[in-house]
C-alpha atoms as a PDB file:
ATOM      1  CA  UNK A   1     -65.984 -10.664 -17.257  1.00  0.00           C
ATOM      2  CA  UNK A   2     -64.119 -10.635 -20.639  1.00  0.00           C
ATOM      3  CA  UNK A   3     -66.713  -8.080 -21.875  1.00  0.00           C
ATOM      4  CA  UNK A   4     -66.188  -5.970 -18.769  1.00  0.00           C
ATOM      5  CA  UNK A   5     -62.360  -6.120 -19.389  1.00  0.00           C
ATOM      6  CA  UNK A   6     -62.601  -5.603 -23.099  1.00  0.00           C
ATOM      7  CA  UNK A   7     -64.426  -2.569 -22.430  1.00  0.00           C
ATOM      8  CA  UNK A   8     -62.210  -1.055 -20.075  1.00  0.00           C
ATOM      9  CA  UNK A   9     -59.643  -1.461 -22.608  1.00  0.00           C
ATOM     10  CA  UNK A  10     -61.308  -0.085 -24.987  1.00  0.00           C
ATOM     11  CA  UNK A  11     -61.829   3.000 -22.729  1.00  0.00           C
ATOM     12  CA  UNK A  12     -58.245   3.773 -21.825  1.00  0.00           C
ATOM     13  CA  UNK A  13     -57.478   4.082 -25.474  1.00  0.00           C
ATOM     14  CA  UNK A  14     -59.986   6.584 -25.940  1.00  0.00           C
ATOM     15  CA  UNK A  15     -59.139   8.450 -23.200  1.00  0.00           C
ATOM     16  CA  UNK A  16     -55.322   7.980 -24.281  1.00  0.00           C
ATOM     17  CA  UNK A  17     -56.044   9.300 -27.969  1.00  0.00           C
ATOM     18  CA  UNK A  18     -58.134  12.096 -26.513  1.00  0.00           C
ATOM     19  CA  UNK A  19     -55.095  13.428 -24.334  1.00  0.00           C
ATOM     20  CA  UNK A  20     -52.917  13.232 -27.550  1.00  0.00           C
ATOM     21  CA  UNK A  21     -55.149  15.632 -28.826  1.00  0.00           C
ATOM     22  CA  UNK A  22     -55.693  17.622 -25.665  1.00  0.00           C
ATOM     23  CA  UNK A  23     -53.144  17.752 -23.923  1.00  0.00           C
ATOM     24  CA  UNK A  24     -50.444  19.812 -25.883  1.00  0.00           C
ATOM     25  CA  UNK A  25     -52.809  22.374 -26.414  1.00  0.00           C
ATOM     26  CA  UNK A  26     -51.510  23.311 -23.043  1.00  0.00           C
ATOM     27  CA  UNK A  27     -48.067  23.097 -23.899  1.00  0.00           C
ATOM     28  CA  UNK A  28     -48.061  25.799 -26.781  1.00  0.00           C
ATOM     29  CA  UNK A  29     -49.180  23.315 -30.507  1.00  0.00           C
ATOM     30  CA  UNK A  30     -51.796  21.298 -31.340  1.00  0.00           C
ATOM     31  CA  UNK A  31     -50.642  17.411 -32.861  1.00  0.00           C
ATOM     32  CA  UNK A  32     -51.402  17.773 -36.359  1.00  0.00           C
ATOM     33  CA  UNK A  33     -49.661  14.797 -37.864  1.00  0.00           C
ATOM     34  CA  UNK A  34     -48.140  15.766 -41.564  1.00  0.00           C
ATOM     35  CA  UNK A  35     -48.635  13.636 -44.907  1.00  0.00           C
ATOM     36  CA  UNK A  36     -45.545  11.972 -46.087  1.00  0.00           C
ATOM     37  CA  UNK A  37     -46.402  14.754 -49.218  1.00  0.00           C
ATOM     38  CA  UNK A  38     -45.784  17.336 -46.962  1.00  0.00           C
ATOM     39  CA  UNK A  39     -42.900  15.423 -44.895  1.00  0.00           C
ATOM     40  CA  UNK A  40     -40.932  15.740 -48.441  1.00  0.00           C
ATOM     41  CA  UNK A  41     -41.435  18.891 -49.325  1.00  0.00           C
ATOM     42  CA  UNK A  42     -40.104  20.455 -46.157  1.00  0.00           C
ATOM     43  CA  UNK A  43     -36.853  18.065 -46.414  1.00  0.00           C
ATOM     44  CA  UNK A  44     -36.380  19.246 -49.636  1.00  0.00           C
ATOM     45  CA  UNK A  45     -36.883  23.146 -48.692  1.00  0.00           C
ATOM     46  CA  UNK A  46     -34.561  22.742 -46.055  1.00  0.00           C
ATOM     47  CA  UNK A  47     -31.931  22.045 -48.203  1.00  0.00           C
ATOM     48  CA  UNK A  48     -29.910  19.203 -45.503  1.00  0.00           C
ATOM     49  CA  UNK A  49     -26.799  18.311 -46.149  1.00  0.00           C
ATOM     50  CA  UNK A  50     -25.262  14.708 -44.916  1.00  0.00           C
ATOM     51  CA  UNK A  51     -23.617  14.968 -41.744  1.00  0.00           C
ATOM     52  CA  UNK A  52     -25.938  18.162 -40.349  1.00  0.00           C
ATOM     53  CA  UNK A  53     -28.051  17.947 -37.166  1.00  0.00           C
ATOM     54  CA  UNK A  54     -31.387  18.511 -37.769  1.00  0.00           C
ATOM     55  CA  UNK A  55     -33.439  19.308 -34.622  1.00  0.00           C
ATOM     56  CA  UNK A  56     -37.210  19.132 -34.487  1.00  0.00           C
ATOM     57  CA  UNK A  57     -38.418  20.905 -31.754  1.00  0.00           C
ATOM     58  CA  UNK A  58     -41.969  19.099 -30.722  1.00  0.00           C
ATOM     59  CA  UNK A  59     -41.446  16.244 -32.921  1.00  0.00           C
ATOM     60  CA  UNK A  60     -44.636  14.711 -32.232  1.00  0.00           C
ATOM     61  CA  UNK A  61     -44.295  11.172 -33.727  1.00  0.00           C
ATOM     62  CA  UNK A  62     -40.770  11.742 -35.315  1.00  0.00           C
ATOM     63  CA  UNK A  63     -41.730  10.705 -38.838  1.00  0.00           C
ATOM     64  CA  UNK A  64     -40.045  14.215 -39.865  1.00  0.00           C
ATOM     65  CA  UNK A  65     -37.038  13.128 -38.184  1.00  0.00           C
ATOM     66  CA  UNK A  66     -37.134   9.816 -39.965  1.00  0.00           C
ATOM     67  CA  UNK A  67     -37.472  11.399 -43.255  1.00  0.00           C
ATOM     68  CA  UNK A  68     -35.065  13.360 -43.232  1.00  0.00           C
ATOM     69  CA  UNK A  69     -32.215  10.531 -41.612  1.00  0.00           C
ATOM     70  CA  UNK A  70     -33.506   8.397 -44.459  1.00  0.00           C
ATOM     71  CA  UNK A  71     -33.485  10.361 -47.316  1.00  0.00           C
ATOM     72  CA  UNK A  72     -30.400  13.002 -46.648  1.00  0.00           C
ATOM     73  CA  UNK A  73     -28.840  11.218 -44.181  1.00  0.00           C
ATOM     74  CA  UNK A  74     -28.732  13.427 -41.640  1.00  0.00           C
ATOM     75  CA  UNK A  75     -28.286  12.881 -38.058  1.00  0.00           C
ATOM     76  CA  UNK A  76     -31.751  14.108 -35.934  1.00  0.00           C
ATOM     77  CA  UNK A  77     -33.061  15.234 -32.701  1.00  0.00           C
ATOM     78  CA  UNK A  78     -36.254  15.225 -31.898  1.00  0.00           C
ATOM     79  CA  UNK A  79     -37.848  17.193 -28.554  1.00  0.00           C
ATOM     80  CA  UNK A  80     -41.237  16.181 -27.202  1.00  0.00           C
ATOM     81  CA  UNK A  81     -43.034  17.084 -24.021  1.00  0.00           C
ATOM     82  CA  UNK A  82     -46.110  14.343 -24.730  1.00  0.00           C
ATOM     83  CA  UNK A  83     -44.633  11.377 -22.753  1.00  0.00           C
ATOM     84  CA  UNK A  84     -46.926   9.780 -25.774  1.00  0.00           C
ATOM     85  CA  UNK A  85     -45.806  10.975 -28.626  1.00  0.00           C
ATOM     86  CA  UNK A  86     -41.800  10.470 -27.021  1.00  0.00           C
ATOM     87  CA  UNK A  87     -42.788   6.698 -26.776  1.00  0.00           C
ATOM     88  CA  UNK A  88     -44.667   6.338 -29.932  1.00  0.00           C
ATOM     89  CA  UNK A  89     -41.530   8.094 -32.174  1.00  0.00           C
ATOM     90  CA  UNK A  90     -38.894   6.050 -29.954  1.00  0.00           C
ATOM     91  CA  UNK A  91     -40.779   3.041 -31.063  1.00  0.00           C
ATOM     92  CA  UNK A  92     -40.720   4.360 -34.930  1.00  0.00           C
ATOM     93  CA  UNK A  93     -37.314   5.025 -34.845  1.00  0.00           C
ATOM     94  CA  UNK A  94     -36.388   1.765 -33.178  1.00  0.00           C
ATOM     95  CA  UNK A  95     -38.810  -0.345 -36.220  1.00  0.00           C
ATOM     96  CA  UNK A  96     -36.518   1.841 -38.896  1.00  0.00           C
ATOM     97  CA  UNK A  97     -33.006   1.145 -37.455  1.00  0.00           C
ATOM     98  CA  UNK A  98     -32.369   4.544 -37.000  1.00  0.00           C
ATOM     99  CA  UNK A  99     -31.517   4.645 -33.303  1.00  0.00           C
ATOM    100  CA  UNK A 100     -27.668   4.906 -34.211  1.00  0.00           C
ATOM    101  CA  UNK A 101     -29.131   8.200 -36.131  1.00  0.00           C
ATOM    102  CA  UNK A 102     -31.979  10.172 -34.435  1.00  0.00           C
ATOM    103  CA  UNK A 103     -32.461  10.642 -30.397  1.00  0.00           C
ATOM    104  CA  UNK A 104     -35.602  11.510 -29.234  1.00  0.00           C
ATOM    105  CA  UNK A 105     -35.841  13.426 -25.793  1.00  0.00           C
ATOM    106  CA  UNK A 106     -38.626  14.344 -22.949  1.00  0.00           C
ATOM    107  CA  UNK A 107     -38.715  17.693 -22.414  1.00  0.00           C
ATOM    108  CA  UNK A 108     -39.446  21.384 -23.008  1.00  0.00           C
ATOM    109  CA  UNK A 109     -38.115  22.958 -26.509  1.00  0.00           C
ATOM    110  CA  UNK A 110     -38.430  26.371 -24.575  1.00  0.00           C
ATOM    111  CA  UNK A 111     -35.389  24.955 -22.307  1.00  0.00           C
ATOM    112  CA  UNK A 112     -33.907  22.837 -25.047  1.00  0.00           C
ATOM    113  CA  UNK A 113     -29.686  22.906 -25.656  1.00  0.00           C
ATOM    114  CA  UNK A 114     -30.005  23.966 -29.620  1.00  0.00           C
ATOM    115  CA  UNK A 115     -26.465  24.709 -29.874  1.00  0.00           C
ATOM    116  CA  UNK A 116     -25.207  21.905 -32.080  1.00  0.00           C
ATOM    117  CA  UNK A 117     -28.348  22.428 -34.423  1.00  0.00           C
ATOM    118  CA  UNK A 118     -27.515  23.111 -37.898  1.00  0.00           C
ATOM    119  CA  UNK A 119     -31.173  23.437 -38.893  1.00  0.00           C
ATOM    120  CA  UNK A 120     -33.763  23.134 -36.854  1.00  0.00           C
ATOM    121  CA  UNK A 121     -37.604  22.498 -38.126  1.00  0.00           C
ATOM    122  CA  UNK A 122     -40.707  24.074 -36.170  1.00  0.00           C
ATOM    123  CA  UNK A 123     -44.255  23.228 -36.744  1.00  0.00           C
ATOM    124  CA  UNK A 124     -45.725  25.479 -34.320  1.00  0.00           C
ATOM    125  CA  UNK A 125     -48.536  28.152 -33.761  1.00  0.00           C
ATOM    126  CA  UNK A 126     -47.810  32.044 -33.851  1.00  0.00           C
ATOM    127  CA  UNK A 127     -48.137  31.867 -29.919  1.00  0.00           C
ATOM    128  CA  UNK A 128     -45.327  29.481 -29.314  1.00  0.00           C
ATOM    129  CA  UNK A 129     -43.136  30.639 -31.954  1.00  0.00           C
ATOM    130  CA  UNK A 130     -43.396  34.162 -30.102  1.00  0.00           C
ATOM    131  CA  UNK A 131     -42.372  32.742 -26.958  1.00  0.00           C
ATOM    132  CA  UNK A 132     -39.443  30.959 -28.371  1.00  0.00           C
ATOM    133  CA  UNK A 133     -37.863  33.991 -30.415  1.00  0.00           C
ATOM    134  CA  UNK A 134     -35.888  35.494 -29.900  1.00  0.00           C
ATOM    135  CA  UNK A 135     -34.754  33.729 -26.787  1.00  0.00           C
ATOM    136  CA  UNK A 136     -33.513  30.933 -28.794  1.00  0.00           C
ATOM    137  CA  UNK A 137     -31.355  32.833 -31.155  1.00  0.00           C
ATOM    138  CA  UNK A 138     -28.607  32.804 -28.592  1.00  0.00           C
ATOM    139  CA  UNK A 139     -28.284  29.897 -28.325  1.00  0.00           C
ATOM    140  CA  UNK A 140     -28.027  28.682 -31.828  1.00  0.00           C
ATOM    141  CA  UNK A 141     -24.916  28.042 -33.809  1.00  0.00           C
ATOM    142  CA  UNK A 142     -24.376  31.690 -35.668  1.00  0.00           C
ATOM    143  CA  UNK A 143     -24.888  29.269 -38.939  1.00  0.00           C
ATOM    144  CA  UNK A 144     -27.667  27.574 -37.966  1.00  0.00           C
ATOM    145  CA  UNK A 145     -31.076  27.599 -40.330  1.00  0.00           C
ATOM    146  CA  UNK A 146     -34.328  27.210 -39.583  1.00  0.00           C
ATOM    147  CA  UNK A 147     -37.494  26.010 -41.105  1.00  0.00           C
ATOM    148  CA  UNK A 148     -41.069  26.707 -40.336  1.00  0.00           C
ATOM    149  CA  UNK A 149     -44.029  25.176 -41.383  1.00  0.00           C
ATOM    150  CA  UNK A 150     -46.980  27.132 -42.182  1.00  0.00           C
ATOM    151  CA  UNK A 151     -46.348  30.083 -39.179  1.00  0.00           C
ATOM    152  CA  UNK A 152     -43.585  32.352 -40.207  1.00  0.00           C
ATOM    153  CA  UNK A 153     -41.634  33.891 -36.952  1.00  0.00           C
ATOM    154  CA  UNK A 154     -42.885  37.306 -36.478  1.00  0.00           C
ATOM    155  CA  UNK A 155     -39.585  40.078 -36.328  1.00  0.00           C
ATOM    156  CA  UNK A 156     -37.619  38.092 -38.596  1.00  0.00           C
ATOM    157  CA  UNK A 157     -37.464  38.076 -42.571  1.00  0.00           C
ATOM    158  CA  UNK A 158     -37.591  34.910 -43.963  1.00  0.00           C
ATOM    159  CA  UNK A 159     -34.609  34.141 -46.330  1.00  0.00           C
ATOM    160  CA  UNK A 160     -37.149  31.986 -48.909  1.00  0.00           C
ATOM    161  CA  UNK A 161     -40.261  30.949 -48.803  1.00  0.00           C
ATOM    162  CA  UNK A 162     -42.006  28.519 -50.751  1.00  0.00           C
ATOM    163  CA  UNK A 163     -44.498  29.454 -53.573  1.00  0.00           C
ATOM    164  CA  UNK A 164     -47.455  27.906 -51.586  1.00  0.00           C
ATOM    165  CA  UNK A 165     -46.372  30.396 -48.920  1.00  0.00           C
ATOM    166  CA  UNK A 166     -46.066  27.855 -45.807  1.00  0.00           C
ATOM    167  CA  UNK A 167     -42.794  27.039 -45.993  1.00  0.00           C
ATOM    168  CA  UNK A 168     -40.301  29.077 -44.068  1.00  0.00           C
ATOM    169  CA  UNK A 169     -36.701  29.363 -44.316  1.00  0.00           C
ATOM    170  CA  UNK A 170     -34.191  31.455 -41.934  1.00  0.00           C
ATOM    171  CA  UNK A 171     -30.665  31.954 -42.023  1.00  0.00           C
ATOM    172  CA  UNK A 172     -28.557  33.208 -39.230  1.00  0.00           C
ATOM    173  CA  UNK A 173     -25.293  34.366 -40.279  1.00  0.00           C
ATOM    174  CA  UNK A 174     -22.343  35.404 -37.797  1.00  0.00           C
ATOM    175  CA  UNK A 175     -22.722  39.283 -37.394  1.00  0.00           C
ATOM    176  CA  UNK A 176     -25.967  39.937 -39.604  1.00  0.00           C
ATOM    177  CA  UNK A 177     -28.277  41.778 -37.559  1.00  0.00           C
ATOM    178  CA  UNK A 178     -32.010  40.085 -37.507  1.00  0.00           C
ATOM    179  CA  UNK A 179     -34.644  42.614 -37.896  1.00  0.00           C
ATOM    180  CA  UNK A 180     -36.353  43.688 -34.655  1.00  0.00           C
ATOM    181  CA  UNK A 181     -34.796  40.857 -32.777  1.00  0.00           C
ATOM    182  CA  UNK A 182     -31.320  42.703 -32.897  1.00  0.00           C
END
């Protein structure tokens, strides 16, 4: 009976940590989790400043989120569709003592309110980045930046970019006019 039970167990976990990987193929990105390395060196690129909101749109297990409250003490925002992932970066946030700091939400980033973002961080494939710009450009504080990790947003000319070439950077100033997206 124990083995039976054990088993069974054992089962829903692998079916669990098979839909992590699965499912949000569906939704637009693959989970590809990011070494702390990496984690750093976008921080740093993005160039936060205390007191900004800094949005990740699918923020997966919110250690970018984390990161970035910790070390530049920003205020974050994380948006996840993986009921998962939501739990597993609620639960990360909650172990750090962050949860004055960083709110994670359920939902769709395509639908997201973005307007308080003053940067917001995207690790996403061409294909969703193409259906979120240049929809989400209205709704953005005229200020606003944005980073991208190793897919640039097609249309729009990044303001830097990082010497390995997978770092993006985009600023949106009041009245500029954004390449073919104007």
């Amino acid at each position: 009976m124990t083995v039976t039970i054990l088993s069974g167990l054992v089962l829903v976990f692998f079916i669990l940590l098979a839909g992590m990987a699965i499912i949000p193929v569906f939704f637009g990105a693959p989970w590809h989790p990011l070494s702390d390395k990496n984690i750093i060196r976008i921080i740093k690129f993005a160039g936060l400043k205390p007191g900004e909101n800094f949005y990740d749109l699918g923020s997966g297990d919110g250690r970018v989120l984390i990161a970035a409250s910790k070390k530049r003490f920003v205020r974050g925002v994380g948006v996840e569709i993986d009921p998962i992932k939501v739990w597993l970066s609620r639960y990360f946030v909650i172990t750090e003592k962050l949860s004055e700091k960083i709110r994670i939400h359920r939902g769709n980033m395509f639908d997201f309110d973005v307007s308080q973002a003053d940067v917001i961080y995207l690790y996403l494939t061409h294909q969703a980045l193409d259906r979120l710009f240049p929809e989400i450009l209205d709704r953005m504080k005229p200020s606003a930046r944005i980073i991208c990790y190793r897919f640039c947003i097609r249309n729009l000319e990044p303001t830097k970019v990082n010497k390995d070439q997978n770092l993006f950077l985009y600023t949106l100033n009041k009245g500029r006019t954004l390449n073919a997206y104007s």
